[in-house]
Protein backbone atom coordinates (compact mmCIF):
# COMPACT_ATOMS: atom_id res chain seq x y z
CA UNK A 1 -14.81 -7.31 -34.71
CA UNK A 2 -14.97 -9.32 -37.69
CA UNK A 3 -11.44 -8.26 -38.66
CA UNK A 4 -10.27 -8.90 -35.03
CA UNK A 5 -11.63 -12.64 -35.73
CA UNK A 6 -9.86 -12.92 -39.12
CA UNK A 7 -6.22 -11.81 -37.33
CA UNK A 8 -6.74 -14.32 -35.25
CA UNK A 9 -7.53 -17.12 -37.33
CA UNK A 10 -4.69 -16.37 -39.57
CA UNK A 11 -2.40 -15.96 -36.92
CA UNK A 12 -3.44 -19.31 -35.54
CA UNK A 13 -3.18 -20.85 -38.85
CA UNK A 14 0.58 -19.34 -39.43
CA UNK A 15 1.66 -20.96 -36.09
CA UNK A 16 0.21 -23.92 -37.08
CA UNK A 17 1.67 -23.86 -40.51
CA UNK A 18 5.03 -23.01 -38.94
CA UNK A 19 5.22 -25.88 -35.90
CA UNK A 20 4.02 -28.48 -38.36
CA UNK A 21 7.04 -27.62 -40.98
CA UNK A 22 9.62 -27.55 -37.92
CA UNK A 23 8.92 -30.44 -36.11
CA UNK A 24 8.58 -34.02 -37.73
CA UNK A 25 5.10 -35.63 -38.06
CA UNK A 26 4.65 -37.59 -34.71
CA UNK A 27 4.55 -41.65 -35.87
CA UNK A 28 4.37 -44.83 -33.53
CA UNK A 29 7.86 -46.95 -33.60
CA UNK A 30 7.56 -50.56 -33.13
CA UNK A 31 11.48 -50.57 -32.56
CA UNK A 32 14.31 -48.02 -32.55
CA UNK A 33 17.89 -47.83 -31.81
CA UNK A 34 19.42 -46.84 -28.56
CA UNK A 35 22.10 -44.32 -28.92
CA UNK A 36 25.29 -45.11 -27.68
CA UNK A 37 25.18 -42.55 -25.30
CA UNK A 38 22.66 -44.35 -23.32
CA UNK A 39 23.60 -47.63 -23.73
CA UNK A 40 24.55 -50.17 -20.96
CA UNK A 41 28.60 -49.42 -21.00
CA UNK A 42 29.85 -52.68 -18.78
CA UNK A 43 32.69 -54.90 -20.12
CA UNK A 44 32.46 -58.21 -21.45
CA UNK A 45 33.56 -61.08 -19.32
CA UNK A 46 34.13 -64.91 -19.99
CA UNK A 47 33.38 -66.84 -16.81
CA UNK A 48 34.13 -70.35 -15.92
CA UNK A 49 31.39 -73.01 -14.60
CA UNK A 50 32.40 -76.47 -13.62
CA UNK A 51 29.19 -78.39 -12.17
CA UNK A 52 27.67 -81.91 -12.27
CA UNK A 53 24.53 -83.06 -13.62
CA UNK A 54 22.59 -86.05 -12.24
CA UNK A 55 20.02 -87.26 -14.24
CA UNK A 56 18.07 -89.76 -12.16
CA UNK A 57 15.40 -92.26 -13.61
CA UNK A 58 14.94 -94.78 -11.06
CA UNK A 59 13.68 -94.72 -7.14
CA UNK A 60 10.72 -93.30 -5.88
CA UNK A 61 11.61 -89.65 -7.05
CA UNK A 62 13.01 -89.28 -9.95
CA UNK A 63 14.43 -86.26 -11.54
CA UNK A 64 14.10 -87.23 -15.42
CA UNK A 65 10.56 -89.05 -16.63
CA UNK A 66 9.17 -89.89 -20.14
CA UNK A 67 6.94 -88.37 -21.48
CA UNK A 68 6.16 -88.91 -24.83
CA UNK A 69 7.90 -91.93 -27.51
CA UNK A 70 7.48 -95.02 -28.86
CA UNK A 71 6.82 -98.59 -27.59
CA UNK A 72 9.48 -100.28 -29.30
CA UNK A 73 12.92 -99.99 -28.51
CA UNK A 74 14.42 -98.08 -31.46
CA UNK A 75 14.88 -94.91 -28.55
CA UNK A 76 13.93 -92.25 -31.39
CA UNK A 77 11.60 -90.04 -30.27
CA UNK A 78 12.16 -90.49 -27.02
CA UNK A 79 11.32 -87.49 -24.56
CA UNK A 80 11.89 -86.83 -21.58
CA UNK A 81 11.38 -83.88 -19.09
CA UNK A 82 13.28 -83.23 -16.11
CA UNK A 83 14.67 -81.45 -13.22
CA UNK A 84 18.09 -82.48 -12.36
CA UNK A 85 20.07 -81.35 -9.51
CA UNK A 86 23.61 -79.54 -10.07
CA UNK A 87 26.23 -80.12 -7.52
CA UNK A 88 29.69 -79.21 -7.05
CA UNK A 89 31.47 -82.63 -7.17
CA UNK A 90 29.97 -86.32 -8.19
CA UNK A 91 28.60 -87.25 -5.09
CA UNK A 92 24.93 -86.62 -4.95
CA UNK A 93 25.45 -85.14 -1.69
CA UNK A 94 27.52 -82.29 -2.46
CA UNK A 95 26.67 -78.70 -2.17
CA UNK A 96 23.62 -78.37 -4.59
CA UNK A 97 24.51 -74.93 -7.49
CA UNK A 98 21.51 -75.16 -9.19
CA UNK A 99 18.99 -77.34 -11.06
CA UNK A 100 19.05 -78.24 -14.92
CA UNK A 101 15.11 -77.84 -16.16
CA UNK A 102 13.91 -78.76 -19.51
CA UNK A 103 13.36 -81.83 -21.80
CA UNK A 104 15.73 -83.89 -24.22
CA UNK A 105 14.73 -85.99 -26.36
CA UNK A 106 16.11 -88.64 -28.98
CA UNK A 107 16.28 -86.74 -32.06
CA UNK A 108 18.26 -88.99 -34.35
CA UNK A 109 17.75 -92.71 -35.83
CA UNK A 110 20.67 -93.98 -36.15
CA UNK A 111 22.40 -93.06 -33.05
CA UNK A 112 21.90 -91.61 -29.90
CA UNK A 113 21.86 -88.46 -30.05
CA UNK A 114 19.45 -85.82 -27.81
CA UNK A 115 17.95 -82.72 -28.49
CA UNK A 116 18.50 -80.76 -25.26
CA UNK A 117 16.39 -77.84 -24.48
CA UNK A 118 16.93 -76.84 -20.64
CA UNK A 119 17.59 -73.75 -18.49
CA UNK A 120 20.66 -74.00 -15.58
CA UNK A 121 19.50 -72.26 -12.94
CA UNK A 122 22.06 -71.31 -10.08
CA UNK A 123 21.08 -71.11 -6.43
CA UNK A 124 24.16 -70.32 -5.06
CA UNK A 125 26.89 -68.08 -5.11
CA UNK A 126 26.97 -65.04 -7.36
CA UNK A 127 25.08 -66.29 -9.86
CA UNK A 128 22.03 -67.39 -7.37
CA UNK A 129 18.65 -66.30 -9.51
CA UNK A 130 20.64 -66.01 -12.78
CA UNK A 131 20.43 -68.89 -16.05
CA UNK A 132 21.71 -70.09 -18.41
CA UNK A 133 19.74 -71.36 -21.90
CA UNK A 134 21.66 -74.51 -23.62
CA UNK A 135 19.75 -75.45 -27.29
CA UNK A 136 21.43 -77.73 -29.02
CA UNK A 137 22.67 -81.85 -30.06
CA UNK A 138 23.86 -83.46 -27.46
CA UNK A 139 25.60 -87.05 -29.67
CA UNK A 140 25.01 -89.04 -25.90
CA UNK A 141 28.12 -91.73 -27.09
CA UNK A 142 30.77 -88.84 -27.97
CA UNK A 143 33.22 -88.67 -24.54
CA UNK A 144 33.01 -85.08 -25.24
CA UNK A 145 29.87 -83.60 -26.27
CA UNK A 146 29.61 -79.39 -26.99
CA UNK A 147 26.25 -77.37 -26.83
CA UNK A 148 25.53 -73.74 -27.57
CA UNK A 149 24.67 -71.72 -25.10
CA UNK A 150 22.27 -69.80 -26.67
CA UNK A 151 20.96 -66.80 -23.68
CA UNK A 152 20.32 -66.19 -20.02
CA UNK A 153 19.15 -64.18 -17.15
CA UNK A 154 20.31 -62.19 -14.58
CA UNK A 155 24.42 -61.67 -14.18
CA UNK A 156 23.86 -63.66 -17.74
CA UNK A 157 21.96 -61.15 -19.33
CA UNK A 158 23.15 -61.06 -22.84
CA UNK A 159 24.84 -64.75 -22.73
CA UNK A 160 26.59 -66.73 -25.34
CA UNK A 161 29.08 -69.56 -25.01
CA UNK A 162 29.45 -73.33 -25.01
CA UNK A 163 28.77 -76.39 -22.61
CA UNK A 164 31.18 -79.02 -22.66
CA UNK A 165 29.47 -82.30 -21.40
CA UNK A 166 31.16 -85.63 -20.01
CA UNK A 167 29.59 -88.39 -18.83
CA UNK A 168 31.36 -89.93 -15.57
CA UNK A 169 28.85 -92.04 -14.52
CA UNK A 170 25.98 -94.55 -16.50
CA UNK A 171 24.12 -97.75 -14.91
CA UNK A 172 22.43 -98.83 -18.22
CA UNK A 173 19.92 -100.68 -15.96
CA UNK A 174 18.34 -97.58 -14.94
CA UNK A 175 19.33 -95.25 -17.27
CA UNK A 176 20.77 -93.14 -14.25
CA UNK A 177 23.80 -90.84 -15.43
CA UNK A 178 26.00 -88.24 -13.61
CA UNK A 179 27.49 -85.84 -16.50
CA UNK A 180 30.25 -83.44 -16.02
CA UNK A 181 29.78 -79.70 -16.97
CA UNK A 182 32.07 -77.40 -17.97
CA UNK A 183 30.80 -74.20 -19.02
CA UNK A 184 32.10 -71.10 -20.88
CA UNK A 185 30.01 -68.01 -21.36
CA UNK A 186 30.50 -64.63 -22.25
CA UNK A 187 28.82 -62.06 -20.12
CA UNK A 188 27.97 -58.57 -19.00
């Protein structure tokens, strides 16, 4: 009996011995690669979005407020938040796309020039439910200003590209200004 128990631990012990020498110590992995194999194999497209942005100060609902700066009128340090509408032509009542959401703010002292930070979300079309993330300086007095678009969501999974900004429209009264977009991103 005793020998019967002996066989068996050895035995035990040599199949231990042997599956820990075949197969690689099991580890957690924060991060790993994905094989190409499984990879996401779609092409990459450039696509083509022309849009206006109104950024409204004035009336009883705005669509840009401040909300942080400085009492005097240097303009640096300005901030503002907002949640513009984006529509197909100029006119404020044209088909609505989407909505620009984030905050610029007046990042420079000796001009104006904004820090943008905002999300263009589409609600229309076949980009409806997808963004698009723009970080970047925005040099307000430039005819044509470019911004980085730096990500996205949905169809713009994966996004990179550029924002072209024009403004076509400024009443310096109220600070209300309708800007041109034309974007270029690359895509899955």
């Amino acid at each position: 009996m005793a020998s019967l128990l002996m066989i068996n631990t050895l035995t035990i012990t040599f199949y231990i011995m042997l599956s820990s020498s075949i197969l690689p110590p099991s580890k957690a992995t924060f991060s790993e690669e994905i094989s190409e194999a499984i990879s996401m194999k779609r092409m990459e497209k450039t696509t083509r979005l022309h849009f206006f942005f109104h950024d409204i100060h004035s009336g009883k609902s705005p669509s840009a407020i401040k909300i942080a700066g400085t009492p005097d009128s240097s303009m640096f340090g300005d901030t503002y938040m907002m949640d513009n509408t984006l529509t197909e032509s100029q006119q404020g009542t044209s088909k609505e796309v989407g909505k620009a959401q984030g905050m610029y703010a007046f990042a420079a002292k000796n001009e104006p020039a904004l820090l943008m930070v905002l999300n263009f979300e589409f609600t229309q079309g076949e980009f409806n439910g997808s963004s698009l993330s723009v970080l970047g300086r925005n040099p307000i007095m430039v005819d044509v200003r470019e911004m980085p678009i730096v990500g996205g969501s949905g169809r713009f999974r994966y996004a990179n590209g550029y924002a072209l900004a024009h403004t076509v429209w400024f009443d310096p009264k109220s600070n209300d200004a309708i800007i041109e977009y034309n974007v270029y991103v690359k895509h899955y």
